[in-house]
PDB file of N, CA and C in Angstrom:
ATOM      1  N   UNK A   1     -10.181  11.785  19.258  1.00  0.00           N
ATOM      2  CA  UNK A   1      -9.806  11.864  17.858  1.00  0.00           C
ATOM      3  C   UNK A   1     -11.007  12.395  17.073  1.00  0.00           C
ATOM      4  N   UNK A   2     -10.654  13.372  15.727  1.00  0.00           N
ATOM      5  CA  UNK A   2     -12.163  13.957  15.073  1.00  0.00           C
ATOM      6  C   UNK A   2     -12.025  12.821  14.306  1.00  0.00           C
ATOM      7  N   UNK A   3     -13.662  12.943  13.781  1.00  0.00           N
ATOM      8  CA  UNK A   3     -14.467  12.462  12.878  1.00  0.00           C
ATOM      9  C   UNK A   3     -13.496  12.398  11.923  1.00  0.00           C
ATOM     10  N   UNK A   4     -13.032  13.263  11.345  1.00  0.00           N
ATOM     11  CA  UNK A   4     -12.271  12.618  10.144  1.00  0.00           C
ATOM     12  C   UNK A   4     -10.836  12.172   9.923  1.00  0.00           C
ATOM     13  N   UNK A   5     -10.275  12.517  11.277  1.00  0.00           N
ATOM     14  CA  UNK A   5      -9.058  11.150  11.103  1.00  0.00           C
ATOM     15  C   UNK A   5      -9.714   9.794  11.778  1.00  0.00           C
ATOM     16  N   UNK A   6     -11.002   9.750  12.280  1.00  0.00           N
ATOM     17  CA  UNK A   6     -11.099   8.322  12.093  1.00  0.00           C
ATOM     18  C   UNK A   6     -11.389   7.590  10.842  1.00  0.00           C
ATOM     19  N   UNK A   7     -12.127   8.997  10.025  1.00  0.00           N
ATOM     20  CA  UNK A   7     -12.491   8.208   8.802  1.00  0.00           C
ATOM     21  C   UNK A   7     -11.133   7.921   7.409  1.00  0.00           C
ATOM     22  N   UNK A   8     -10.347   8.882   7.825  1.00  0.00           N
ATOM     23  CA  UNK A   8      -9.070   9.138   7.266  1.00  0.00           C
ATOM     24  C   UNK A   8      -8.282   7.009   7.586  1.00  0.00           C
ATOM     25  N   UNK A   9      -8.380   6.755   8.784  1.00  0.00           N
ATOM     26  CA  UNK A   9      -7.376   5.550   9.481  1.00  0.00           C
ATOM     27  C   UNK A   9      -8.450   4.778   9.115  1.00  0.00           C
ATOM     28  N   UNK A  10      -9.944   4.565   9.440  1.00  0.00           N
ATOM     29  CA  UNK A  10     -10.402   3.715   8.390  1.00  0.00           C
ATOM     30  C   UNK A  10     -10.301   3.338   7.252  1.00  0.00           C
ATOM     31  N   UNK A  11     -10.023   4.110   6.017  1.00  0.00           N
ATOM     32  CA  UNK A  11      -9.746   4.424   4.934  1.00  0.00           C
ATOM     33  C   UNK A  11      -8.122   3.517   4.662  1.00  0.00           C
ATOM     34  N   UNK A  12      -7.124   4.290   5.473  1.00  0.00           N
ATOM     35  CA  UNK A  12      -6.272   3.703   5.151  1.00  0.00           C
ATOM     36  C   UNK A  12      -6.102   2.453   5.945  1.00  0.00           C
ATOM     37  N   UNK A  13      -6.503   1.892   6.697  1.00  0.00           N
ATOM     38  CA  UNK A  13      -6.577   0.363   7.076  1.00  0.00           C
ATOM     39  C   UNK A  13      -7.546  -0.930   6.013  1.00  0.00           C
ATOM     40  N   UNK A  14      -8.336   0.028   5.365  1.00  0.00           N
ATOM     41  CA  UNK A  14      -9.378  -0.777   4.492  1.00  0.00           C
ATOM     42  C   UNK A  14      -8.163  -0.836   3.217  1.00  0.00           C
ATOM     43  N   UNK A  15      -7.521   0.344   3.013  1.00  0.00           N
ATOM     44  CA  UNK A  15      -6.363   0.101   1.657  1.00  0.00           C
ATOM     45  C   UNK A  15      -5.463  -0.810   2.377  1.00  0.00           C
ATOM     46  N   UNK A  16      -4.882  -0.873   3.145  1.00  0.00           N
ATOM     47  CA  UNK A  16      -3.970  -1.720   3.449  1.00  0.00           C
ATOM     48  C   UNK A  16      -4.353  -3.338   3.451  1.00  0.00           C
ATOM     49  N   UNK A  17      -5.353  -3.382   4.364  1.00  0.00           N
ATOM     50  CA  UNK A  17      -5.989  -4.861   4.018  1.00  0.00           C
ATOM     51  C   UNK A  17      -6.507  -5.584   2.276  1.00  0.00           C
ATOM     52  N   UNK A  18      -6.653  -4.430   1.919  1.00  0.00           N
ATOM     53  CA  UNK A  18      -7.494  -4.715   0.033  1.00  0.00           C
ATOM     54  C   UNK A  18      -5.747  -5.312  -0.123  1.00  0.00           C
ATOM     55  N   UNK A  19      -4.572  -4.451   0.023  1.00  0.00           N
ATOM     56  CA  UNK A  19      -3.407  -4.772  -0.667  1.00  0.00           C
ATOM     57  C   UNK A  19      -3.334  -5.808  -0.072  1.00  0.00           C
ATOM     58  N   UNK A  20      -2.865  -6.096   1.596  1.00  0.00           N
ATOM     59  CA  UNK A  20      -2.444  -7.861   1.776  1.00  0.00           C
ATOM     60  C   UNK A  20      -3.555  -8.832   1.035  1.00  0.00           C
ATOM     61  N   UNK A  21      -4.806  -8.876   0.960  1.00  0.00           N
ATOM     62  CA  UNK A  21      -5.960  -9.911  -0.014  1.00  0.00           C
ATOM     63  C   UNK A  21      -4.436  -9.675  -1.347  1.00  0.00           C
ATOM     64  N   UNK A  22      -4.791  -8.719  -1.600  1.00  0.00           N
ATOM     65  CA  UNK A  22      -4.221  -8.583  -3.315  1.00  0.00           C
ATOM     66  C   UNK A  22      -3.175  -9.245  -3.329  1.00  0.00           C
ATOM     67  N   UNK A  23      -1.942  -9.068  -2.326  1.00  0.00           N
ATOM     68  CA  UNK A  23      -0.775  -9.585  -2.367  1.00  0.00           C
ATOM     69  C   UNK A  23      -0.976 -11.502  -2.278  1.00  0.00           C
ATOM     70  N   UNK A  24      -1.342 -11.626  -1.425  1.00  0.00           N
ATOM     71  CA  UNK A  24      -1.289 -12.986  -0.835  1.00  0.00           C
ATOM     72  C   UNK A  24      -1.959 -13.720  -2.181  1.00  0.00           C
ATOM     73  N   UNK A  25      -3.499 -12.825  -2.788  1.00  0.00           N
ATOM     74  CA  UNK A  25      -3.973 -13.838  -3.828  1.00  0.00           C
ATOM     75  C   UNK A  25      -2.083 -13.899  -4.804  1.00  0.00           C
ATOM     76  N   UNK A  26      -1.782 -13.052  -5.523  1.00  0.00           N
ATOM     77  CA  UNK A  26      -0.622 -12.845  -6.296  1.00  0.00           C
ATOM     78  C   UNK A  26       0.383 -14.224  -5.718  1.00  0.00           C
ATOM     79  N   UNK A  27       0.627 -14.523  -4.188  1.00  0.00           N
ATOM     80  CA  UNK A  27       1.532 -15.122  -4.229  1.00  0.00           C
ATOM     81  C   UNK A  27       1.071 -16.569  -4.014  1.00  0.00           C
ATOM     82  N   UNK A  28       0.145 -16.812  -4.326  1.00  0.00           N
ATOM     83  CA  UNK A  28      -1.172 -18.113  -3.466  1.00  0.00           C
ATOM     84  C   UNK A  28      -0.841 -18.155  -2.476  1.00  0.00           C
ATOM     85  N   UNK A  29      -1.570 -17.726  -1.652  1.00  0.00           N
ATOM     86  CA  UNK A  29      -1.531 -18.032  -0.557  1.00  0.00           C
ATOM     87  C   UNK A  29      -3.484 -17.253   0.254  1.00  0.00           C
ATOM     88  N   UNK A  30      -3.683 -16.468  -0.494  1.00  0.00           N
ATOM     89  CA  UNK A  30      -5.253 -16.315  -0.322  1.00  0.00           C
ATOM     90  C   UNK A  30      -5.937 -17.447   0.808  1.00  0.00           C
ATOM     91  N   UNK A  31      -5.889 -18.866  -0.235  1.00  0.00           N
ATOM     92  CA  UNK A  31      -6.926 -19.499   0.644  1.00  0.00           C
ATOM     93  C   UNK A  31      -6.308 -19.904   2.035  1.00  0.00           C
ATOM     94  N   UNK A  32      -4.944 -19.417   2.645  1.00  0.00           N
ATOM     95  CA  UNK A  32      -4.363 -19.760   3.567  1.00  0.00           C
ATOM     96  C   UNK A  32      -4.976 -18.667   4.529  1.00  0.00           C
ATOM     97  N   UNK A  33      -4.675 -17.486   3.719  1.00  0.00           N
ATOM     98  CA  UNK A  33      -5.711 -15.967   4.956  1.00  0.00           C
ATOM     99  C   UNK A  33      -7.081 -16.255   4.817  1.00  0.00           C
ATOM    100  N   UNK A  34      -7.945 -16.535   4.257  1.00  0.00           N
ATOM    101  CA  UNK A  34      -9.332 -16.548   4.215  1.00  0.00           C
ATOM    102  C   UNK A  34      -9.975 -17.639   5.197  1.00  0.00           C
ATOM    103  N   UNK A  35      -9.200 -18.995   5.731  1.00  0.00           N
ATOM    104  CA  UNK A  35      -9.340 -19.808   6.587  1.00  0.00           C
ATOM    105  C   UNK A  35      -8.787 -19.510   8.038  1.00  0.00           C
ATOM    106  N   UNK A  36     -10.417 -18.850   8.722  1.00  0.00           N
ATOM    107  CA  UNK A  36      -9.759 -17.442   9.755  1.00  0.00           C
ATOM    108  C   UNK A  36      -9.132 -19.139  11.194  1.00  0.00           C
ATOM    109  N   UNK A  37      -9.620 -20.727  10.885  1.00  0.00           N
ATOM    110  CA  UNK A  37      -9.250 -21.478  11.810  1.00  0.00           C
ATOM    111  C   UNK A  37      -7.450 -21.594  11.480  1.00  0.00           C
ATOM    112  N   UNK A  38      -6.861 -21.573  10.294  1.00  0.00           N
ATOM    113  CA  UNK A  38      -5.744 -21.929   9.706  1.00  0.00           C
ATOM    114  C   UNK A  38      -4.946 -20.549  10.010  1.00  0.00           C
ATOM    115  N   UNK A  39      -3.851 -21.092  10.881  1.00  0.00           N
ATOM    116  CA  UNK A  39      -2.543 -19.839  10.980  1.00  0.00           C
ATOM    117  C   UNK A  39      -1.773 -19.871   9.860  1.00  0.00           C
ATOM    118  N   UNK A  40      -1.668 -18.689   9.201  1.00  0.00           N
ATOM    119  CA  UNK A  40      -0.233 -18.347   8.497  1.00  0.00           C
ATOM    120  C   UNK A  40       1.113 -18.951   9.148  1.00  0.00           C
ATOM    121  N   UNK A  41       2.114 -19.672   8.177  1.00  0.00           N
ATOM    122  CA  UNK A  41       3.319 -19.438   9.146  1.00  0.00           C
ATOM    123  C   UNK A  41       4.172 -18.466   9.004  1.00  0.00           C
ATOM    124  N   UNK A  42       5.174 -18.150   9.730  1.00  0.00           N
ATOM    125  CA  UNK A  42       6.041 -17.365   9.631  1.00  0.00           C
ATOM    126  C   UNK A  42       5.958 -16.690   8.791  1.00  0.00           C
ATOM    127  N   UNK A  43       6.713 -17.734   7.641  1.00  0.00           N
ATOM    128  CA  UNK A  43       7.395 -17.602   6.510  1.00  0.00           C
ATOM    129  C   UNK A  43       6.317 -16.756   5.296  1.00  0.00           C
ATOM    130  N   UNK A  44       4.969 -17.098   5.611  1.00  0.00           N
ATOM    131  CA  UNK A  44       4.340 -16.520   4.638  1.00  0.00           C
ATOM    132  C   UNK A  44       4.006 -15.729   5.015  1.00  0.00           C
ATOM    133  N   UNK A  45       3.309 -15.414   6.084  1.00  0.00           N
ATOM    134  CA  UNK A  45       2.897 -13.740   6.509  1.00  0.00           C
ATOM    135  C   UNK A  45       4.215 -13.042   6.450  1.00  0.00           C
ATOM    136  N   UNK A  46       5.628 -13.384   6.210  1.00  0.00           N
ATOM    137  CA  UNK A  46       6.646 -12.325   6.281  1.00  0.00           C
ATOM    138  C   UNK A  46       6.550 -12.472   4.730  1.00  0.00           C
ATOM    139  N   UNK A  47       6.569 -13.162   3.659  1.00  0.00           N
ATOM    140  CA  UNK A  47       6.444 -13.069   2.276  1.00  0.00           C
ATOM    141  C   UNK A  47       4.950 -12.032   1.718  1.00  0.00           C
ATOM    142  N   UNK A  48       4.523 -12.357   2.561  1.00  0.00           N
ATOM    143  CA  UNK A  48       2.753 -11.427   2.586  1.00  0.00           C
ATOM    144  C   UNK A  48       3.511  -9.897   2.452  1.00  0.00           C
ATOM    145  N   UNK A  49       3.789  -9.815   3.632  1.00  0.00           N
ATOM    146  CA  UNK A  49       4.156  -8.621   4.500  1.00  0.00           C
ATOM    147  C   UNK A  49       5.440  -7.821   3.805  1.00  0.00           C
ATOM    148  N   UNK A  50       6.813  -8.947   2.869  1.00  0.00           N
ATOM    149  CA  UNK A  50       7.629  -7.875   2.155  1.00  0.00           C
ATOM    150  C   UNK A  50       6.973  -7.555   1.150  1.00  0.00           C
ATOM    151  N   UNK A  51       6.036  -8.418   0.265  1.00  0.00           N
ATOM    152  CA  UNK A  51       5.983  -7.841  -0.637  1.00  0.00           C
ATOM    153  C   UNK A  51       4.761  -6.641  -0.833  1.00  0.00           C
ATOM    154  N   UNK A  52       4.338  -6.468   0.320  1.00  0.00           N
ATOM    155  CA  UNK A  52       3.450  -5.317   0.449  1.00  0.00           C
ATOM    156  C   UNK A  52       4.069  -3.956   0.963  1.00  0.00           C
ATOM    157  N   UNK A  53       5.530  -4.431   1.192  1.00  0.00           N
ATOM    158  CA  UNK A  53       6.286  -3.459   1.645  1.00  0.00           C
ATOM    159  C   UNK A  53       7.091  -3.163   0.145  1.00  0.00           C
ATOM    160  N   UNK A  54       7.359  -3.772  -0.757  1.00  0.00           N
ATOM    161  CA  UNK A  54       7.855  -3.332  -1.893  1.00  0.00           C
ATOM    162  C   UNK A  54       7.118  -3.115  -2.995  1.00  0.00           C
ATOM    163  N   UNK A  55       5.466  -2.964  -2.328  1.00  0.00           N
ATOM    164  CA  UNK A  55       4.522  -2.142  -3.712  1.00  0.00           C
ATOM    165  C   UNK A  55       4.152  -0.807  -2.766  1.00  0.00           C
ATOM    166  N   UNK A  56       4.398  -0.430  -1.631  1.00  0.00           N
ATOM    167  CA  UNK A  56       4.277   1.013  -0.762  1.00  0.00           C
ATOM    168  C   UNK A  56       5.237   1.431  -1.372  1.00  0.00           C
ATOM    169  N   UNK A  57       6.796   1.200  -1.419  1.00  0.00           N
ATOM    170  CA  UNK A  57       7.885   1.820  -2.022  1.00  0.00           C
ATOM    171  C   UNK A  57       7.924   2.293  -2.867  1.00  0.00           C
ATOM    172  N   UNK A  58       7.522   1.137  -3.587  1.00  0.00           N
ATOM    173  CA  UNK A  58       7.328   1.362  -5.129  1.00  0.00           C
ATOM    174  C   UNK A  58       5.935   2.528  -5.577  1.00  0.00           C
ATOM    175  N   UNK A  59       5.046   3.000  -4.953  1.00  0.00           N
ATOM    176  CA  UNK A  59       3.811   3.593  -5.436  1.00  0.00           C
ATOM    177  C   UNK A  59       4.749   4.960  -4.407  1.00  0.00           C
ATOM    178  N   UNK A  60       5.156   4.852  -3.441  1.00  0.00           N
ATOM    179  CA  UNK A  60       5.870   6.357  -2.796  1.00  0.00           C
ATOM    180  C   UNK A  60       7.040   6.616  -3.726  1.00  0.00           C
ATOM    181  N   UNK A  61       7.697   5.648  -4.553  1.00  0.00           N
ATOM    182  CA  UNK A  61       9.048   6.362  -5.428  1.00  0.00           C
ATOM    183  C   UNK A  61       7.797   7.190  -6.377  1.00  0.00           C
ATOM    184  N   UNK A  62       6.822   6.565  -7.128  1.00  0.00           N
ATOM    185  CA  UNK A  62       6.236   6.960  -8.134  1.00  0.00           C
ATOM    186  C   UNK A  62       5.204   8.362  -8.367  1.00  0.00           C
ATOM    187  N   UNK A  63       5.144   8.228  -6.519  1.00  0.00           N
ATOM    188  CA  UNK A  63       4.583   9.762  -6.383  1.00  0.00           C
ATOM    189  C   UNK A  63       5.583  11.030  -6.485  1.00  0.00           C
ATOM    190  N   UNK A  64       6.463  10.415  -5.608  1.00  0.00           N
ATOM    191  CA  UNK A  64       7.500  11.321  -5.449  1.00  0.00           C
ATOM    192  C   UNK A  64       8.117  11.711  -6.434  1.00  0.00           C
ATOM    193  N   UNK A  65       8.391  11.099  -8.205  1.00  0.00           N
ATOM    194  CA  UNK A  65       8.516  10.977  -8.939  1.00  0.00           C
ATOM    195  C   UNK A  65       7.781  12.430  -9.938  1.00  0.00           C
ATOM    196  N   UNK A  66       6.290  11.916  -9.376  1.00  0.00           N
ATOM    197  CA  UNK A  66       5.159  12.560  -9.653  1.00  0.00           C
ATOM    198  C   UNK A  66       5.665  13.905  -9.392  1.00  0.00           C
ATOM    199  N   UNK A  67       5.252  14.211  -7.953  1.00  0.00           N
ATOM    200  CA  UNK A  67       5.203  15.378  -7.376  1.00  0.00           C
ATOM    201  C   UNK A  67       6.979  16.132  -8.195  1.00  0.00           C
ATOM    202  N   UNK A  68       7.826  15.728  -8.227  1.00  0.00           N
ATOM    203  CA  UNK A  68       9.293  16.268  -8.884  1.00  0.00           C
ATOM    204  C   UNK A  68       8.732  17.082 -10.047  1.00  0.00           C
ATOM    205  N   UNK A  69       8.338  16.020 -11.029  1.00  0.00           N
ATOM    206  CA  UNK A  69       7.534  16.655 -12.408  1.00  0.00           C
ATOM    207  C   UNK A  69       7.269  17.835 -12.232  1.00  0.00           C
ATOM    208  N   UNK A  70       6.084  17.358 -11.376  1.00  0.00           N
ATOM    209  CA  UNK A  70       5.090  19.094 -11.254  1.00  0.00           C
ATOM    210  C   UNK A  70       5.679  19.847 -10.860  1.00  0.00           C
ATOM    211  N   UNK A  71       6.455  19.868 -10.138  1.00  0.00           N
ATOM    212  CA  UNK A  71       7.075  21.219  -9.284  1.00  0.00           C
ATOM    213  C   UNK A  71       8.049  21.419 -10.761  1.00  0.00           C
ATOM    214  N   UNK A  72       8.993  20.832 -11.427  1.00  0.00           N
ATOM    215  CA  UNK A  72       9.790  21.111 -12.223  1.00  0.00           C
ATOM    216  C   UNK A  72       8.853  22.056 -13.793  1.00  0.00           C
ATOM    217  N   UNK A  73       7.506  21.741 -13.599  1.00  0.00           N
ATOM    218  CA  UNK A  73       6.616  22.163 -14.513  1.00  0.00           C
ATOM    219  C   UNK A  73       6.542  23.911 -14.039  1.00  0.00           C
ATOM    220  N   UNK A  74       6.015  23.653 -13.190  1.00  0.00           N
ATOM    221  CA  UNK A  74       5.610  25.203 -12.426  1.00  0.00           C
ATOM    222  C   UNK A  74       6.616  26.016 -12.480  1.00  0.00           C
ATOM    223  N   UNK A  75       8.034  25.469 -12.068  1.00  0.00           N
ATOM    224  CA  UNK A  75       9.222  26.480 -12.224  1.00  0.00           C
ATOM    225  C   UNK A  75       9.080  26.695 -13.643  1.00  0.00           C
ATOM    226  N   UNK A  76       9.357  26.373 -14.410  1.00  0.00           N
ATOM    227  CA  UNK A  76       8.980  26.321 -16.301  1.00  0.00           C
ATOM    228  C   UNK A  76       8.617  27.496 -16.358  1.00  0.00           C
ATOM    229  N   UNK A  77       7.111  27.252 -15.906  1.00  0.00           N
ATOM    230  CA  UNK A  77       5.906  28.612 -15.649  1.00  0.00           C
ATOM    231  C   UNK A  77       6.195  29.594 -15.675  1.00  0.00           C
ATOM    232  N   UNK A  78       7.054  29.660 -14.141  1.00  0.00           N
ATOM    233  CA  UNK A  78       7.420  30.900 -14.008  1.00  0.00           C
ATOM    234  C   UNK A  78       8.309  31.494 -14.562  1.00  0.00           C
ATOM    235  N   UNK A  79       8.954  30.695 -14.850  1.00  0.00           N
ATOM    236  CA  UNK A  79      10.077  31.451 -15.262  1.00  0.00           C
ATOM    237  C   UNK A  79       9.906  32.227 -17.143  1.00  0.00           C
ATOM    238  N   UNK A  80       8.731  31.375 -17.728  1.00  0.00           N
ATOM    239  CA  UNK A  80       8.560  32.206 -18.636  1.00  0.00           C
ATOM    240  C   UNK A  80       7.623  33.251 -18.652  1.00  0.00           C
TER     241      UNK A  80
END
């Protein structure tokens, strides 16, 4: 693998972990991940885990959103 998709999958494993901290503080449950002797159960690493799956969604609708704009801008452009 090059140098920079490792630094690329570093990158995005360091964002992914910042979001579960972020999520878990949001739902209390923080001091449950930070106690590396104390297992999560189930129930909360899957509460961890949707709701980090419904702020990816939510930030990919908002790009995609994004990216629509611009392209709808540029046609504009051209066309005048």
């Amino acid at each position: 693998m090059g140098h920079k998709k490792d630094n690329d999958r570093l990158r995005t494993e360091r964002q992914l972990e910042k979001l579960k901290w972020e999520t878990a503080k949001e739902l209390g449950l923080d001091d449950d991940l930070a106690n590396p002797g104390d297992e999560l159960t189930t129930r909360e690493a899957g509460k961890i885990g949707g709701n980090m799956v419904r702020k990816l969604v939510k930030a990919g609708e908002k790009a995609l959103a994004g990216e629509g704009d611009r392209k709808a801008r540029l046609n504009l452009q051209d066309e005048l």
